[in-house]
Protein backbone atom coordinates (compact mmCIF):
# COMPACT_ATOMS: atom_id res chain seq x y z
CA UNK A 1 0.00 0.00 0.00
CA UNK A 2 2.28 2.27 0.80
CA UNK A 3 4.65 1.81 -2.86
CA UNK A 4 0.98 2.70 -3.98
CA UNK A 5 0.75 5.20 -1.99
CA UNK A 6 4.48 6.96 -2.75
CA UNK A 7 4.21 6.18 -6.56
CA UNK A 8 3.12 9.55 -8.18
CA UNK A 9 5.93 11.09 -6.37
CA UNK A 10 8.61 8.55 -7.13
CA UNK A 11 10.39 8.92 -10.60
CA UNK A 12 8.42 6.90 -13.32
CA UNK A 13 9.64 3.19 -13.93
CA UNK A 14 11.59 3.16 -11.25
CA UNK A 15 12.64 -0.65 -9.64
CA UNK A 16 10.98 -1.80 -6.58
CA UNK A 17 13.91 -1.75 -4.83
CA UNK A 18 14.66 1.38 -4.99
CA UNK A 19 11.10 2.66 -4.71
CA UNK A 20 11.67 0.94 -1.12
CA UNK A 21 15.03 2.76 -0.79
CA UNK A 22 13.46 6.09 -1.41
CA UNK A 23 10.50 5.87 1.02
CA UNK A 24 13.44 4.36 3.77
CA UNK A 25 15.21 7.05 2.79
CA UNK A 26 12.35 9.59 3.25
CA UNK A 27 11.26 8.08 6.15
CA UNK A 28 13.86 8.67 7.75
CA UNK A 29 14.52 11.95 7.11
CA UNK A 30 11.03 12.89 8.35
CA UNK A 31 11.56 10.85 11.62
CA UNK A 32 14.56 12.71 12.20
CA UNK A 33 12.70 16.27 11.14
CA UNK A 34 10.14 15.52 13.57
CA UNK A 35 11.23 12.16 15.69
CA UNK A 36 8.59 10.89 18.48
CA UNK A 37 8.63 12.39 21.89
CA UNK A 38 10.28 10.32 24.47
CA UNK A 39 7.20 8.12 25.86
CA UNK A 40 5.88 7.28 22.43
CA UNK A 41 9.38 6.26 21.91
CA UNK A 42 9.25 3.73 24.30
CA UNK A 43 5.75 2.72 23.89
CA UNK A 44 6.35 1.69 19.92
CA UNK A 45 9.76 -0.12 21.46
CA UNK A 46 7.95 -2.06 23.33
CA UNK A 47 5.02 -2.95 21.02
CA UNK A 48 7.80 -4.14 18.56
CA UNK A 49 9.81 -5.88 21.84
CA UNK A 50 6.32 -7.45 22.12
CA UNK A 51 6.20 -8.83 18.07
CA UNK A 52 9.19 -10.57 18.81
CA UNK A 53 8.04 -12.39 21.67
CA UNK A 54 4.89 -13.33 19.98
CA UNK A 55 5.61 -13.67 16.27
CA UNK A 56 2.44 -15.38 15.75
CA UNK A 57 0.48 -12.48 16.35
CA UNK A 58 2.97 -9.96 15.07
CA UNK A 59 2.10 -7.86 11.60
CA UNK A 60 4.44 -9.13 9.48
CA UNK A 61 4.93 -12.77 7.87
CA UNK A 62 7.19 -14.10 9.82
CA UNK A 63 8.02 -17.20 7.20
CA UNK A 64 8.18 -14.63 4.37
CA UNK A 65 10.62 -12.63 6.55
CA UNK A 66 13.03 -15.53 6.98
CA UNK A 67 12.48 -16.65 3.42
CA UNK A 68 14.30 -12.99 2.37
CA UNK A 69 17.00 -13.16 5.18
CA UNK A 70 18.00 -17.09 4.07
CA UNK A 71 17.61 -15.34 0.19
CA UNK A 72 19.95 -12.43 1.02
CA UNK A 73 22.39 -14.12 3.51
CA UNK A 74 22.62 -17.96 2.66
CA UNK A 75 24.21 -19.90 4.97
CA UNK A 76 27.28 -21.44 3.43
C-alpha cells in the first residue's frame, strides 16, 4: 500500500527496490525532522519488543521474513 501510496511522487519506472530505498530514505529523514517524543518512543519499542516475543500475532509474515533473510544471507 504504501509503494501505492508513494508512486506519483517517485520517478516513473523506477525498480521496486529502490522505490523501497526512497521511502526508507524519506522516512527517515522525516523521523529525524520531527522524531517521536520520548514516551511514544518507548511505547512503539515495546510494542515491537512485544512482536518478537509473539511472532504469531505480530504484523508481518514471519516465514516470508526468513524466506528474504536465508535469500539475502545464505548460509554457506
Amino acid at each position: 500500500m504504501a509503494l501505492r501510496s508513494a508512486a506519483p511522487h517517485l520517478p516513473p519506472n523506477l525498480p521496486r527496490s529502490q522505490q523501497v530505498r526512497e521511502l526508507a530514505i524519506e522516512g527517515a529523514r522525516h523521523l529525524a525532522a520531527v522524531g517521536p517524543d520520548e514516551a511514544t518512543r518507548r511505547k512503539r519499542l515495546e510494542e515491537l519488543a512485544e512482536d518478537f516475543r509473539h511472532p504469531g500475532a505480530a504484523p508481518w509474515d514471519r516465514e516470508a521474513l526468513l524466506e528474504v533473510k536465508q535469500r539475502a544471507w545464505p548460509v554457506r
